[in-house]
N, C-alpha and C. Protein backbone atom coordinates (compact mmCIF):
# COMPACT_ATOMS: atom_id res chain seq x y z
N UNK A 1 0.86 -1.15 0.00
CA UNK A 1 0.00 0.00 0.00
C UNK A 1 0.91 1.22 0.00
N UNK A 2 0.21 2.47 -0.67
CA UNK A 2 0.99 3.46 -1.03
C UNK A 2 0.63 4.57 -0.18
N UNK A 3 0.76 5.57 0.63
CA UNK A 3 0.46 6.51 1.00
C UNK A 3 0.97 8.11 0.22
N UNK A 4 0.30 8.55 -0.02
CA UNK A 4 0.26 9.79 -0.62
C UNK A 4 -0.08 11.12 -0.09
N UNK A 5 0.27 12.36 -0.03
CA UNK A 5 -0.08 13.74 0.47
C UNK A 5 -0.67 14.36 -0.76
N UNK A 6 -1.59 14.91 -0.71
CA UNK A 6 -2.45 16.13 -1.75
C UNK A 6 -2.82 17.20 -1.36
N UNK A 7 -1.58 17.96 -1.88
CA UNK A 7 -1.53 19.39 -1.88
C UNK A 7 -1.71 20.45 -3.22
N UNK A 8 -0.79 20.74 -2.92
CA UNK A 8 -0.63 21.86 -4.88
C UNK A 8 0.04 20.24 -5.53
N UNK A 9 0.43 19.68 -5.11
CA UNK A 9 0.83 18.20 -5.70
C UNK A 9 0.64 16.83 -4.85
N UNK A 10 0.60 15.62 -5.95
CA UNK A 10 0.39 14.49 -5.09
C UNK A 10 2.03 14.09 -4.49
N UNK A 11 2.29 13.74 -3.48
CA UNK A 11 3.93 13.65 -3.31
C UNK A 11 3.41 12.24 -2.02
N UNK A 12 4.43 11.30 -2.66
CA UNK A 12 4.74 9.74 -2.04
C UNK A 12 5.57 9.94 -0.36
N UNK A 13 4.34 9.74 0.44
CA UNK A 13 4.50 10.12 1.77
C UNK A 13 5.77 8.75 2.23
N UNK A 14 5.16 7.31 2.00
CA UNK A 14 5.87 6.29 2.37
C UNK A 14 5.15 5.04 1.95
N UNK A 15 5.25 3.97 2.15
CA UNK A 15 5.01 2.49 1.58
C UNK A 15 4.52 1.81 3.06
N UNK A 16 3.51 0.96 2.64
CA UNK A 16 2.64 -0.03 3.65
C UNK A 16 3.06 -0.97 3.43
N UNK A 17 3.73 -1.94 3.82
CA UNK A 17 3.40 -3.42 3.56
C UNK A 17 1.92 -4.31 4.08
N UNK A 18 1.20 -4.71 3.21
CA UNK A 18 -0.20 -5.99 3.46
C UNK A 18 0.30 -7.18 3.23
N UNK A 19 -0.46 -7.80 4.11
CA UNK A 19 -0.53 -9.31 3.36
C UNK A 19 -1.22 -9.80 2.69
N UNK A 20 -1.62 -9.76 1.97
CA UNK A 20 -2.35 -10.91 1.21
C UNK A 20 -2.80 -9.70 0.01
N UNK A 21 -4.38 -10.25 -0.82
CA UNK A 21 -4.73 -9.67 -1.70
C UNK A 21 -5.97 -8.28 -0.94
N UNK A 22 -5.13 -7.03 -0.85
CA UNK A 22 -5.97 -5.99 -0.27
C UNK A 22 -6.97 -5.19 -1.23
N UNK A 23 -8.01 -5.38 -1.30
CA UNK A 23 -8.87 -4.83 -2.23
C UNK A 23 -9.84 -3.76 -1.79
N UNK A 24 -10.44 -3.55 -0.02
CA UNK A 24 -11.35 -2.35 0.37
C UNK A 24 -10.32 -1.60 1.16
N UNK A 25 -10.57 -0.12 1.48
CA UNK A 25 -9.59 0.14 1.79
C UNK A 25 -10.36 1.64 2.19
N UNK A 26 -10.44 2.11 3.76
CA UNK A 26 -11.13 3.28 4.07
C UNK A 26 -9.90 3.54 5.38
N UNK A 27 -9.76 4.81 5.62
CA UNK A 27 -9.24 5.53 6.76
C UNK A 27 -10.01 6.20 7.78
N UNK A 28 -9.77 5.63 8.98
CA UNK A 28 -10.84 6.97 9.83
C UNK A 28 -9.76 6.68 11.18
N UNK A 29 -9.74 8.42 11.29
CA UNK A 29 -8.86 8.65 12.91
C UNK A 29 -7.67 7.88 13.24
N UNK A 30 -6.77 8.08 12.25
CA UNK A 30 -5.19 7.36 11.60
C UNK A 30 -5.11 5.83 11.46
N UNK A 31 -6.05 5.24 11.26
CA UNK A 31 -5.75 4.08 11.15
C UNK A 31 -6.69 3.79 9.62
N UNK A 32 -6.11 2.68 9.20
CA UNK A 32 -6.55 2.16 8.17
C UNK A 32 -7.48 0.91 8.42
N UNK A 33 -8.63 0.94 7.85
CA UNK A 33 -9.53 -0.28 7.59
C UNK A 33 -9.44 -1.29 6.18
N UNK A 34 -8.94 -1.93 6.31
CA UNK A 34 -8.99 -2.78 5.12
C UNK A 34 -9.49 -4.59 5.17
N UNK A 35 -9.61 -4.96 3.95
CA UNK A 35 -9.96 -5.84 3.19
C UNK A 35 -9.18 -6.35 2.42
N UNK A 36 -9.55 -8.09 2.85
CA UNK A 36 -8.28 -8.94 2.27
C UNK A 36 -9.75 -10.10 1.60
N UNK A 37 -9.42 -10.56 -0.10
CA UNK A 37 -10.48 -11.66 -0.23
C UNK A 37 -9.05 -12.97 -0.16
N UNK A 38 -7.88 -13.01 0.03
CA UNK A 38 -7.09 -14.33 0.00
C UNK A 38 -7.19 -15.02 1.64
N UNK A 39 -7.38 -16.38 1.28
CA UNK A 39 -7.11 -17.00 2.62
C UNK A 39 -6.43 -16.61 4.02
N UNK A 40 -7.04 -16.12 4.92
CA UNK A 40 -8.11 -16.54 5.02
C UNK A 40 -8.93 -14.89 4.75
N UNK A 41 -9.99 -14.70 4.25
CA UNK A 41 -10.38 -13.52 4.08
C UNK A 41 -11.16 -12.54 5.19
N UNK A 42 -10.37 -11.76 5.36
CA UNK A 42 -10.78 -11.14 6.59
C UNK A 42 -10.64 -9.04 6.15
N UNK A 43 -11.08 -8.75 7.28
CA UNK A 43 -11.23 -7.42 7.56
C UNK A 43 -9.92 -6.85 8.39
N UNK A 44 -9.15 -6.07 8.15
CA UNK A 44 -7.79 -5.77 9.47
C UNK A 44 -8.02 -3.86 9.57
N UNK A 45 -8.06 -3.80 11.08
CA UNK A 45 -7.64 -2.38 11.16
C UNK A 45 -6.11 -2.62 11.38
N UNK A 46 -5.67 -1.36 10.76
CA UNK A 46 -4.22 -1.10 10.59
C UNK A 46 -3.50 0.11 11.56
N UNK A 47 -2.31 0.70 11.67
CA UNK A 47 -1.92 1.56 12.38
C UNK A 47 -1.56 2.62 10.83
N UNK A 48 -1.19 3.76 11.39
CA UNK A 48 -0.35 4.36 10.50
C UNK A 48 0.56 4.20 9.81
N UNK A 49 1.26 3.16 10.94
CA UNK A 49 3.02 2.43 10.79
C UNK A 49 2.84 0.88 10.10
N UNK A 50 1.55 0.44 9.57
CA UNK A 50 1.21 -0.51 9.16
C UNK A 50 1.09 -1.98 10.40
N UNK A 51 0.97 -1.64 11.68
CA UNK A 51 1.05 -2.54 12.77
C UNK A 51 -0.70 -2.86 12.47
N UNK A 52 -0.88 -3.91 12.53
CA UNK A 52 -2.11 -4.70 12.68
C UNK A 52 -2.48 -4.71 14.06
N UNK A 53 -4.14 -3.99 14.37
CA UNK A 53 -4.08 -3.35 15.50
C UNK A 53 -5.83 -5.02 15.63
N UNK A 54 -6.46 -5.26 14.54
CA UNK A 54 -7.89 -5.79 14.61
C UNK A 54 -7.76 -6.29 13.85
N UNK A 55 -8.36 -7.61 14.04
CA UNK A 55 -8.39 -8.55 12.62
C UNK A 55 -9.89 -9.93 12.93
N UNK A 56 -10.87 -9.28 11.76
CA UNK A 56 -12.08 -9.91 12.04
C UNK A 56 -11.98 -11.37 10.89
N UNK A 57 -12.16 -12.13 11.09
CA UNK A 57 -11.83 -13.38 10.42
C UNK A 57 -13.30 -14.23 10.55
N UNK A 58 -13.41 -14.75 11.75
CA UNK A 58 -14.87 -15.71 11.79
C UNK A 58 -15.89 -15.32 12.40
N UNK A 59 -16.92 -16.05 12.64
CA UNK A 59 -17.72 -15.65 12.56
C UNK A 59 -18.07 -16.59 14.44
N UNK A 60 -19.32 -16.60 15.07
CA UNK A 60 -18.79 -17.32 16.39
C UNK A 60 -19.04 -18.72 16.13
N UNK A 61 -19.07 -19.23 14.93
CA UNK A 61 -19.10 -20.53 14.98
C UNK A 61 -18.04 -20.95 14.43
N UNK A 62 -16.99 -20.41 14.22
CA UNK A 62 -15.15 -20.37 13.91
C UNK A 62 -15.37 -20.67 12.31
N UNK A 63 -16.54 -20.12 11.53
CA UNK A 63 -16.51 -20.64 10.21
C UNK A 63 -15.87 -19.00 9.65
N UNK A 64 -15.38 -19.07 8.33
CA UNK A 64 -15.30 -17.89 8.07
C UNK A 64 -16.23 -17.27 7.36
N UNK A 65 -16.39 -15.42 8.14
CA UNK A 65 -17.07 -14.75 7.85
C UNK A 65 -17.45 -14.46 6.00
N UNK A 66 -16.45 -14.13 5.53
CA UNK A 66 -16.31 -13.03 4.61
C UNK A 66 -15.71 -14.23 3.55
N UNK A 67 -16.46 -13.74 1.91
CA UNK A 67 -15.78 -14.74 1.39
C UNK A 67 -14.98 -14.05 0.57
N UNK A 68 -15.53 -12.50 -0.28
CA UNK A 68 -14.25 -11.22 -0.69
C UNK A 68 -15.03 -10.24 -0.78
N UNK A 69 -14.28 -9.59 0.81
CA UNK A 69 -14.95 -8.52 1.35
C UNK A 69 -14.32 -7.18 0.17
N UNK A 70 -15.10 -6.73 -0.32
CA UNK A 70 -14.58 -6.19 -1.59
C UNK A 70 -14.55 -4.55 -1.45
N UNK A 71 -15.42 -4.04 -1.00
CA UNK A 71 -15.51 -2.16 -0.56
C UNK A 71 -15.25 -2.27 0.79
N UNK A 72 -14.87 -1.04 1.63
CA UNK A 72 -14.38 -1.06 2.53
C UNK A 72 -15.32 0.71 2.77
N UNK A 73 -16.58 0.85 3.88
CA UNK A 73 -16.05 2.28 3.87
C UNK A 73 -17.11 2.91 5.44
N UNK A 74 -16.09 3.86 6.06
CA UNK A 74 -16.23 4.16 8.03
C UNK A 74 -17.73 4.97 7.61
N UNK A 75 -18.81 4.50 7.75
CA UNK A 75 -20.07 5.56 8.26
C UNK A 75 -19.82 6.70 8.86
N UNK A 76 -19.59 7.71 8.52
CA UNK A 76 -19.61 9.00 9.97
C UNK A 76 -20.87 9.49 10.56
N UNK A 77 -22.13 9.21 9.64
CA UNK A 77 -23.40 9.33 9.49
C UNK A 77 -24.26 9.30 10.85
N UNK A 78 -23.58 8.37 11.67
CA UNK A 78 -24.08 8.44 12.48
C UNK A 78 -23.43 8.95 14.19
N UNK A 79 -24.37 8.80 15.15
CA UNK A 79 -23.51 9.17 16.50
C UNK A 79 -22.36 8.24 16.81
N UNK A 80 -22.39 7.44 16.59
CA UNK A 80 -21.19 5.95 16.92
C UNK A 80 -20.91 5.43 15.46
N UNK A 81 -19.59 6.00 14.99
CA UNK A 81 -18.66 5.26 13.45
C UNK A 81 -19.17 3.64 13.21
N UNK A 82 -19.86 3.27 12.28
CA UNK A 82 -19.49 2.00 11.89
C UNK A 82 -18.70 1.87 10.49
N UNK A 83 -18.48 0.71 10.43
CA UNK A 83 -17.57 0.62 9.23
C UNK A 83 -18.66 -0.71 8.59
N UNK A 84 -18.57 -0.69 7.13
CA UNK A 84 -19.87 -0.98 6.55
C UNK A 84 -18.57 -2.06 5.29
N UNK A 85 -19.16 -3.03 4.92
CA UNK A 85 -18.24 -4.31 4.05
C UNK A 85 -19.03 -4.63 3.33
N UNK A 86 -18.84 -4.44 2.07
CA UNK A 86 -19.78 -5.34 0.61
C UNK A 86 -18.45 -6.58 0.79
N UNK A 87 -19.56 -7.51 0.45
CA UNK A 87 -19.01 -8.98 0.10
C UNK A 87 -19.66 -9.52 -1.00
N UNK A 88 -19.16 -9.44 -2.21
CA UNK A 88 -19.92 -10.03 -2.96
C UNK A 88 -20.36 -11.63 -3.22
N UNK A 89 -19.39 -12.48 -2.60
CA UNK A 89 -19.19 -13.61 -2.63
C UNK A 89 -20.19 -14.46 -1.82
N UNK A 90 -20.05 -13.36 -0.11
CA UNK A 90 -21.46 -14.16 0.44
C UNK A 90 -22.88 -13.59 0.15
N UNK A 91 -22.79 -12.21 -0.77
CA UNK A 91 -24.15 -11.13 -1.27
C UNK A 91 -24.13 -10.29 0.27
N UNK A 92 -23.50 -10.09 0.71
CA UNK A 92 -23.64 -9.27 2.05
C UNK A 92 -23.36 -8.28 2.19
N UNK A 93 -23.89 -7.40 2.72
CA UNK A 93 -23.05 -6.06 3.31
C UNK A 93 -23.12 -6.32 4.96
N UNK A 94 -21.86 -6.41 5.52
CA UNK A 94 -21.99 -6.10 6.81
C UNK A 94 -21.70 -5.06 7.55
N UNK A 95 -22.05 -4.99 9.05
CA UNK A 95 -22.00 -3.25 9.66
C UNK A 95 -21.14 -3.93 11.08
N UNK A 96 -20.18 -3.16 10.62
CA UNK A 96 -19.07 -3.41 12.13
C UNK A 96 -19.19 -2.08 12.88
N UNK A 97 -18.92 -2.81 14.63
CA UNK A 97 -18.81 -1.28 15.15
C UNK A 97 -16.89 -1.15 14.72
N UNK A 98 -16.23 -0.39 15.09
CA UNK A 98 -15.06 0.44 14.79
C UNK A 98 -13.83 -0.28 15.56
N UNK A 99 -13.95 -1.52 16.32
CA UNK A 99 -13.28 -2.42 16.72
C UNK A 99 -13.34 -3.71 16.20
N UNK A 100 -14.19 -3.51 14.85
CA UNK A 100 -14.31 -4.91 13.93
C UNK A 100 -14.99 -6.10 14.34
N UNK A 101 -15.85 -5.40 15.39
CA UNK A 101 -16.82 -6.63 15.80
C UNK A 101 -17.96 -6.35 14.62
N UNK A 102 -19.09 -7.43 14.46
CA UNK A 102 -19.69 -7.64 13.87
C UNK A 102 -21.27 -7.37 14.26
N UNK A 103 -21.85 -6.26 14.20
CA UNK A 103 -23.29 -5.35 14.33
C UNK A 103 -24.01 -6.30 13.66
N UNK A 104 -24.32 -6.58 12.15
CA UNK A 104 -25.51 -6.98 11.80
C UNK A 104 -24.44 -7.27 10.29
N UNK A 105 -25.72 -8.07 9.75
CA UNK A 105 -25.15 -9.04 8.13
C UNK A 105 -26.34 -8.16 7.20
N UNK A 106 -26.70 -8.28 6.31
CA UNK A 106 -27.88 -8.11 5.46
C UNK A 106 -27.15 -8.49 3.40
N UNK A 107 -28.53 -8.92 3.83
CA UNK A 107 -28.12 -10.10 2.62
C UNK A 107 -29.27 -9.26 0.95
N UNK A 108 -28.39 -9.08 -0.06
CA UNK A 108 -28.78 -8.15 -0.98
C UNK A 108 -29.95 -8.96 -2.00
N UNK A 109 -30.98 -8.58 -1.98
CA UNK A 109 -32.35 -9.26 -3.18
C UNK A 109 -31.42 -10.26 -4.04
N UNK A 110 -31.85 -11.60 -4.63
CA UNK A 110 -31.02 -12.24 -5.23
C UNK A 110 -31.08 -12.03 -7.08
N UNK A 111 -30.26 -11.85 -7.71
CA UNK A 111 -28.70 -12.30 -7.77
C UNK A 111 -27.99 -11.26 -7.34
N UNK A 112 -28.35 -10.65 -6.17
CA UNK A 112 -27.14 -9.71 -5.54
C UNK A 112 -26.42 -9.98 -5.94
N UNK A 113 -24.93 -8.42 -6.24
CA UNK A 113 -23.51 -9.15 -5.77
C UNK A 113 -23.46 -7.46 -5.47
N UNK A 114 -23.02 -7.33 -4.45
CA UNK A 114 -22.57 -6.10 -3.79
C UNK A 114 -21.48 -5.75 -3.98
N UNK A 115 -20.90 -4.51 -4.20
CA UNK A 115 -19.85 -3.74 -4.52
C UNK A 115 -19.45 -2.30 -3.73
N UNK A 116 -19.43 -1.03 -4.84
CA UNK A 116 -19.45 -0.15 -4.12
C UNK A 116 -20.16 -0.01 -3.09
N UNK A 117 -20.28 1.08 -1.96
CA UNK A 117 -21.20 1.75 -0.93
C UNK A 117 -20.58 2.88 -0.53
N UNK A 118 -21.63 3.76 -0.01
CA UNK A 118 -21.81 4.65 0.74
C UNK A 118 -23.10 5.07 1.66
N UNK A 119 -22.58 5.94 2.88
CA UNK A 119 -23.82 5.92 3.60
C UNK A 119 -24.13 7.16 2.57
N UNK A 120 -25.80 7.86 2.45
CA UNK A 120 -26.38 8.81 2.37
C UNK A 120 -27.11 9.45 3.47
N UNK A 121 -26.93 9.07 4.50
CA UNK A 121 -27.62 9.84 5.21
C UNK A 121 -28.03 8.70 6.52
N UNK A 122 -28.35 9.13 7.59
CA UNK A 122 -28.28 8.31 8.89
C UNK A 122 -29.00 7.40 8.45
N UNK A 123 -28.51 5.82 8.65
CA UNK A 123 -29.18 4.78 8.83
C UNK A 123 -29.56 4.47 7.38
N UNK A 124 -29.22 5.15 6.50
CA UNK A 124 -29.18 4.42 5.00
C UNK A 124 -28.19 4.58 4.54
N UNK A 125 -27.91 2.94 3.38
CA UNK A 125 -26.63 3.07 3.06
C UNK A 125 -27.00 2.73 1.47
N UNK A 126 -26.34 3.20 0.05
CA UNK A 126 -26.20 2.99 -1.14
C UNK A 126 -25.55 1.95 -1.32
N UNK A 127 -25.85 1.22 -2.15
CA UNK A 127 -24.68 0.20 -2.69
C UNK A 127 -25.15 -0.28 -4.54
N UNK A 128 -23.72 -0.33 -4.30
CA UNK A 128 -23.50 -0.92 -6.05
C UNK A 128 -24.04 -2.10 -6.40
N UNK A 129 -24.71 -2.24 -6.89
CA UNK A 129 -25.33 -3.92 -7.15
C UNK A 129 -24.93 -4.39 -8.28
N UNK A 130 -24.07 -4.89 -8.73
CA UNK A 130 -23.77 -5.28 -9.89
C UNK A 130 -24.35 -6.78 -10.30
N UNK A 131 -25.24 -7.41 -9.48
CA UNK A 131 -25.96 -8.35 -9.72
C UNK A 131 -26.88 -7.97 -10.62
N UNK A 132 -27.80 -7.04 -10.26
CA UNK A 132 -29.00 -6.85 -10.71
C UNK A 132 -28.92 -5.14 -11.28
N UNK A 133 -27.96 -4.89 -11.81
CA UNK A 133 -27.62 -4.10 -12.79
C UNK A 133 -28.30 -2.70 -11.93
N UNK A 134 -28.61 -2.30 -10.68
CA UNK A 134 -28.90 -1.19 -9.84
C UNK A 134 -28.09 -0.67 -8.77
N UNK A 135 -28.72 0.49 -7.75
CA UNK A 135 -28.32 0.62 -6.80
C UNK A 135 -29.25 0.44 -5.88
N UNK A 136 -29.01 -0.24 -4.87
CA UNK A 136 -29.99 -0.16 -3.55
C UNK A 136 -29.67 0.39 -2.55
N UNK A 137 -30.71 0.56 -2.00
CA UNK A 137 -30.59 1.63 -1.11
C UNK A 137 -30.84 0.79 0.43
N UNK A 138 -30.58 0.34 1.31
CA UNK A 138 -30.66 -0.37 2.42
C UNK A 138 -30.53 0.71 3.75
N UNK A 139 -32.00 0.65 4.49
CA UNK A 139 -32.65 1.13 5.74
C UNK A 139 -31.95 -0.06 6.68
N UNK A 140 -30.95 1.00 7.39
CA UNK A 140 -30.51 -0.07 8.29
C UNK A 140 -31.39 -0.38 9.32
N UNK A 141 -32.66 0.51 9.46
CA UNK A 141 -33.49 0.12 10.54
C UNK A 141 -34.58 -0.70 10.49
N UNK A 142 -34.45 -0.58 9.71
CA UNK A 142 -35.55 -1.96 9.26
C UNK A 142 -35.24 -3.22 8.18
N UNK A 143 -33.69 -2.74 7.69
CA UNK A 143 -33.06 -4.14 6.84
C UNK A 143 -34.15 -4.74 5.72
N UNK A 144 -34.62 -3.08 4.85
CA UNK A 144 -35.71 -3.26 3.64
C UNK A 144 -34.15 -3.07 2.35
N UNK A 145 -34.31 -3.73 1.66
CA UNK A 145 -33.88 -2.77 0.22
C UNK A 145 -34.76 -1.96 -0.73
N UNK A 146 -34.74 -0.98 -1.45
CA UNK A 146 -35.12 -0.94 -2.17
C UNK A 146 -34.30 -0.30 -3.67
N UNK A 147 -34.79 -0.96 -4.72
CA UNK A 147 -33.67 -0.38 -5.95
C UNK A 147 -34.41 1.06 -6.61
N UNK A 148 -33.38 2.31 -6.34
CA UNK A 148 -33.82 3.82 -6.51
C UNK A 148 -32.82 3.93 -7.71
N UNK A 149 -32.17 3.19 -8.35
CA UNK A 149 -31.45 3.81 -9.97
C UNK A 149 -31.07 2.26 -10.86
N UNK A 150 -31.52 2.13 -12.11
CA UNK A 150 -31.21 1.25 -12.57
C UNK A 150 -30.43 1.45 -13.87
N UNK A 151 -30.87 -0.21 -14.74
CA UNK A 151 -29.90 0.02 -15.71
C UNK A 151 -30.40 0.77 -16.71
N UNK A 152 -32.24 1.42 -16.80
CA UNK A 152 -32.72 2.32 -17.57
C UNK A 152 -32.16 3.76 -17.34
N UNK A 153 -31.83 4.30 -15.94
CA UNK A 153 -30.89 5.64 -15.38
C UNK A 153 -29.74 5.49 -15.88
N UNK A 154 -28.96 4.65 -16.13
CA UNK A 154 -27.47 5.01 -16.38
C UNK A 154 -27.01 4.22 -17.40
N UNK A 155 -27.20 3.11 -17.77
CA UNK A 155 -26.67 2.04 -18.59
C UNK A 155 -25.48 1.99 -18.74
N UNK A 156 -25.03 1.31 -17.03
CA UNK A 156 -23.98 0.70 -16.46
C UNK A 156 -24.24 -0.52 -15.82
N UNK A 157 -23.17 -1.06 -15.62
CA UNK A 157 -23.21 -2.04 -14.76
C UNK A 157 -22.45 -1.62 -12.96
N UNK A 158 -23.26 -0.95 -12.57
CA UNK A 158 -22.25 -0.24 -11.37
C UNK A 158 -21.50 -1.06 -10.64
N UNK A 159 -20.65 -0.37 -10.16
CA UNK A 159 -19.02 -0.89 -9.83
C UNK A 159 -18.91 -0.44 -8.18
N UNK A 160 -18.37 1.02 -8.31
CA UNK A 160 -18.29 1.82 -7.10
C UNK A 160 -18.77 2.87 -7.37
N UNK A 161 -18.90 3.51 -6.37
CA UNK A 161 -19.83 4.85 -5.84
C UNK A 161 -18.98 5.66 -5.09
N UNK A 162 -19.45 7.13 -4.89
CA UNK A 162 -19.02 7.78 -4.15
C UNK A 162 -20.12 9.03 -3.80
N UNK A 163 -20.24 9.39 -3.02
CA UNK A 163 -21.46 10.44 -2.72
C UNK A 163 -20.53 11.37 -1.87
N UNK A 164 -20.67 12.36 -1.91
CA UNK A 164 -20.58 13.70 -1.48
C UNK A 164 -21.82 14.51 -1.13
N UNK A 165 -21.96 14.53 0.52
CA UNK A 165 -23.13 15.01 1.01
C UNK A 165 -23.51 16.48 1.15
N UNK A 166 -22.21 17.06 0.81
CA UNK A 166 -22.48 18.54 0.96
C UNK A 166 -23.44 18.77 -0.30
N UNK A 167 -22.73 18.29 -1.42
CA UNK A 167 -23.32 18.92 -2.84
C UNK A 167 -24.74 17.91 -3.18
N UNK A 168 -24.45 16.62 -2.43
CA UNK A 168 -25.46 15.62 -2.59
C UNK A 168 -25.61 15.10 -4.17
N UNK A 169 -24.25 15.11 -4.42
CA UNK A 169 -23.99 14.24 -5.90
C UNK A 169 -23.06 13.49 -5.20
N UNK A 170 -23.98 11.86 -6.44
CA UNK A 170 -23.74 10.82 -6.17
C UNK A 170 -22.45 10.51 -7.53
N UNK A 171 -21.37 9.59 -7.64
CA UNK A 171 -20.75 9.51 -8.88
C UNK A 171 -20.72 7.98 -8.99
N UNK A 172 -21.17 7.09 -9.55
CA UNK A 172 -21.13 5.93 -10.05
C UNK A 172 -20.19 5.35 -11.09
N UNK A 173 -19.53 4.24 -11.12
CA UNK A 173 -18.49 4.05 -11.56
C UNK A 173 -18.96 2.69 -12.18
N UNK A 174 -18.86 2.35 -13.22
CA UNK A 174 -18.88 1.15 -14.29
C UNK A 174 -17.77 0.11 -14.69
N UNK A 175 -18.33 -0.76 -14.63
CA UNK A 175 -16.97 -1.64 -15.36
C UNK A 175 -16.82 -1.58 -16.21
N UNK A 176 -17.61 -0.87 -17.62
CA UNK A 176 -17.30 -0.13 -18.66
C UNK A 176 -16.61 0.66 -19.03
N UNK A 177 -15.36 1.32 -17.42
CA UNK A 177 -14.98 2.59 -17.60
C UNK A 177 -15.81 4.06 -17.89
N UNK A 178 -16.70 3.97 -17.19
CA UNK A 178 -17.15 4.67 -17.30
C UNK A 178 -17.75 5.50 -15.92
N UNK A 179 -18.09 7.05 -15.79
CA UNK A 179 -18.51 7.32 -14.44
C UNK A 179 -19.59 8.28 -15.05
N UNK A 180 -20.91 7.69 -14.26
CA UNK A 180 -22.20 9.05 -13.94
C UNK A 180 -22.35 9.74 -12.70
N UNK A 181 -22.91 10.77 -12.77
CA UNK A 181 -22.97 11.42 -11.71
C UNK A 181 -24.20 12.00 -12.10
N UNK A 182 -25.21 12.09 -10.59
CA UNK A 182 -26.25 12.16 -10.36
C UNK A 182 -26.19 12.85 -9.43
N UNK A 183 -27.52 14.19 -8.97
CA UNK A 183 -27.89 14.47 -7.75
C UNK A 183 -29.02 14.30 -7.06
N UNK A 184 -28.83 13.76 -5.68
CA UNK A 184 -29.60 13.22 -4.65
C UNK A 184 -30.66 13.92 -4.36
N UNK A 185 -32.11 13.87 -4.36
CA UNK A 185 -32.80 14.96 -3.46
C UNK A 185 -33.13 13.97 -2.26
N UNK A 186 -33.45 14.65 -1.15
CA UNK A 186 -34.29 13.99 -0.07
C UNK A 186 -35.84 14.52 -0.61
């Protein structure tokens, strides 16, 4: 892993070493949250200095959780940080509290396969569905989906996402290479 500064330029702060295959990858309050889908596939909070501080692996029946936890990204949305995991492998998104314990699972309409996410707003979170060619939108309080953009809105296959709540544009990302951007109303 690479660390970088962005200023009037991007300039190569220093080098991470990971193990395995790191594919989600979010920062909150100097530490790094990441995502590994290689054996065994797990979730690790990191230090600054790359010291492995959390490492969520099973589940309490010692089976493993995660089969490739693939987005990685910290909720601020709410009063208490969770950190939120698309898995496409088991169709899951899960909600950790910020010590990598395990809050709740929710399992995406089938042929889910979950990808990007972001929260939009307390207690809902966006995600990339690249199963079913949408985005859903998942009420963490009641663990409903519902699909609010499809493949008639964009004609993509969405990938990752990113939302920006100030401006409340959403940017969607394709495996087409391609990115839309949309704005949110409440």
């Amino acid at each position: 892993m690479q660390v970088f500064r962005v200023k009037d330029a991007i300039i190569h702060v220093k080098d991470i070493e990971v193990k395995g295959f790191c594919t989600g990858i979010d920062y909150f309050q100097g530490r790094w949250i990441l995502g590994y889908w290689k054996t065994p596939p797990r979730v690790e909070m990191v230090s600054k200095e790359g010291d492995i501080m959390h490492t969520l692996t099973t589940n309490s029946s010692g089976d493993y959780l995660f089969e490739e936890p693939d987005y990685i990204y910290v909720d601020t949305t709410t009063d208490i940080p969770q950190v939120l995991v698309s898995d496409w492998g088991t169709k899951k998104v899960y909600i950790l509290n910020i010590e990598l314990q395990l809050l709740q699972a929710f399992t995406l309409p089938s042929p889910g396969e979950p990808r990007g996410l972001s929260a939009v707003g307390e207690g809902q979170v966006l995600v990339a569905d690249a199963g079913n060619d949408t985005l859903q939108l998942l009420d963490l309080t009641t663990g409903r989906w519902r699909a609010v953009l499809g493949w008639e809105e964009f004609q993509l296959v969405p990938h990752s996402l990113a939302y920006n709540p100030a401006t409340k544009c959403l940017f969607v990302g394709g495996i087409s290479n391609e990115v839309r951007m949309f704005t949110l109303s409440k």
